[in-house]
Structure formats: structure tokens, C-alpha cells
Protein backbone atom coordinates (compact mmCIF):
# COMPACT_ATOMS: atom_id res chain seq x y z
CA UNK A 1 10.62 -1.74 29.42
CA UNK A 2 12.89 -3.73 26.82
CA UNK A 3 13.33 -6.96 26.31
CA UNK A 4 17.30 -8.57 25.89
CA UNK A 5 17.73 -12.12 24.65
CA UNK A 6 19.97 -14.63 26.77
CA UNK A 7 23.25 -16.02 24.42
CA UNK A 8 23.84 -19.64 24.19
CA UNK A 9 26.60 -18.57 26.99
CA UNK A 10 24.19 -16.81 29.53
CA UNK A 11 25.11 -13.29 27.56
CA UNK A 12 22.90 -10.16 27.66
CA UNK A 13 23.12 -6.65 25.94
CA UNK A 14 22.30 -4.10 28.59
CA UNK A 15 20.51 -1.73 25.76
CA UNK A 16 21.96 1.63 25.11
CA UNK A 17 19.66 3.78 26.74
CA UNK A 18 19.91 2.48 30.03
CA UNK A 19 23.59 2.08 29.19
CA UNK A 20 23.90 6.08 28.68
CA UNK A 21 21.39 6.72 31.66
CA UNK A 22 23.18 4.92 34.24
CA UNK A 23 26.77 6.10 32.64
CA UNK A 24 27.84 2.22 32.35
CA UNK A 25 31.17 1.95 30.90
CA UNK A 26 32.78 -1.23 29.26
CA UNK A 27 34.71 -3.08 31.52
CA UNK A 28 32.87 -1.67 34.74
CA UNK A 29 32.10 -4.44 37.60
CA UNK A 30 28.17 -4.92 38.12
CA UNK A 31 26.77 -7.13 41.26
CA UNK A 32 24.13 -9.54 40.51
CA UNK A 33 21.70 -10.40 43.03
CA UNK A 34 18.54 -12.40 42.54
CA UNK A 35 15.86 -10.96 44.13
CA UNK A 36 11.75 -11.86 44.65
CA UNK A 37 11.81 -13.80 41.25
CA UNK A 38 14.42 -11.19 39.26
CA UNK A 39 17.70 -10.35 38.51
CA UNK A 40 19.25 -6.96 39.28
CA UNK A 41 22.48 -5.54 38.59
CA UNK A 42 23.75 -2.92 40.29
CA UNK A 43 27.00 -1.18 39.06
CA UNK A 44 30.11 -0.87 41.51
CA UNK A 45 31.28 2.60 41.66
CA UNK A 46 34.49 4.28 41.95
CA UNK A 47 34.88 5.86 45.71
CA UNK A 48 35.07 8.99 44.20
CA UNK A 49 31.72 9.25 42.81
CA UNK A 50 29.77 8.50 45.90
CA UNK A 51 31.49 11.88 47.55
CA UNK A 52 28.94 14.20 48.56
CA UNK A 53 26.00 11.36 47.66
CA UNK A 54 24.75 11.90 50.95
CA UNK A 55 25.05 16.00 51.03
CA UNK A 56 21.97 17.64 52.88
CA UNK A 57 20.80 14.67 54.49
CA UNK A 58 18.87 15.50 57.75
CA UNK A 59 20.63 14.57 60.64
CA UNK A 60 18.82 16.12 63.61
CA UNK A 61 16.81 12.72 64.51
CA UNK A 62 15.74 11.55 67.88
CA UNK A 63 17.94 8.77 68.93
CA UNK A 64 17.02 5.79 71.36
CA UNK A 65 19.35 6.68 74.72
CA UNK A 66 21.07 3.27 74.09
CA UNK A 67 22.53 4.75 70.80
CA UNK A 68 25.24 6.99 70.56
């Protein structure tokens, strides 16, 4: 874990490593939620990334016979 310091204008430095690992790029929209006591950020991502996010996913569930 690494520790960022908050500017005088409510600034942080996402670190480079996590930067590089989560393929951030300058200018990319984050959302910001707080959350039990903590701040996340989760980057937006283009439409075309998420294609195929969801590939092999088992399908073949029991459904409740009020669901279609």
C-alpha cells in the first residue's frame, strides 16, 4: 500500500504503478464514490474495452418460473 498526500486544492498523485497496472491515461474520467469510511475511484472505460469482458460466463442457471 502507498501513501499520496492531499494538495492545498484536494489534489492527489495516483502513483505510477497503479497508474501502469490499471492502464490509466491522462485525461481519462474516474468515478468517486465514498464507501464504508474510503474513497474509491473507479475508471470509466471506453465501450470498446468491456467487449468480450463477460466471455465464458456460465449461463445454464436455474431460474425462478417468474423470470424470463
Amino acid at each position: 500500500m502507498q501513501t499520496v498526500t492531499v494538495s492545498p486544492k484536494y489534489q492527489v498523485v495516483i502513483p505510477k504503478a497503479i497508474r501502469e497496472t490499471l492502464g490509466l491515461r491522462p485525461g481519462q474520467k474516474m468515478r468517486v464514490l465514498g464507501f464504508d469510511g474510503r474513497i474509491e475511484l473507479i475508471p470509466d472505460r471506453d465501450i470498446a474495452e468491456l467487449r468480450g469482458f463477460i466471455k465464458g460466463i456460465d449461463t445454464r442457471i436455474e431460474r425462478e418460473k417468474d423470470r424470463v
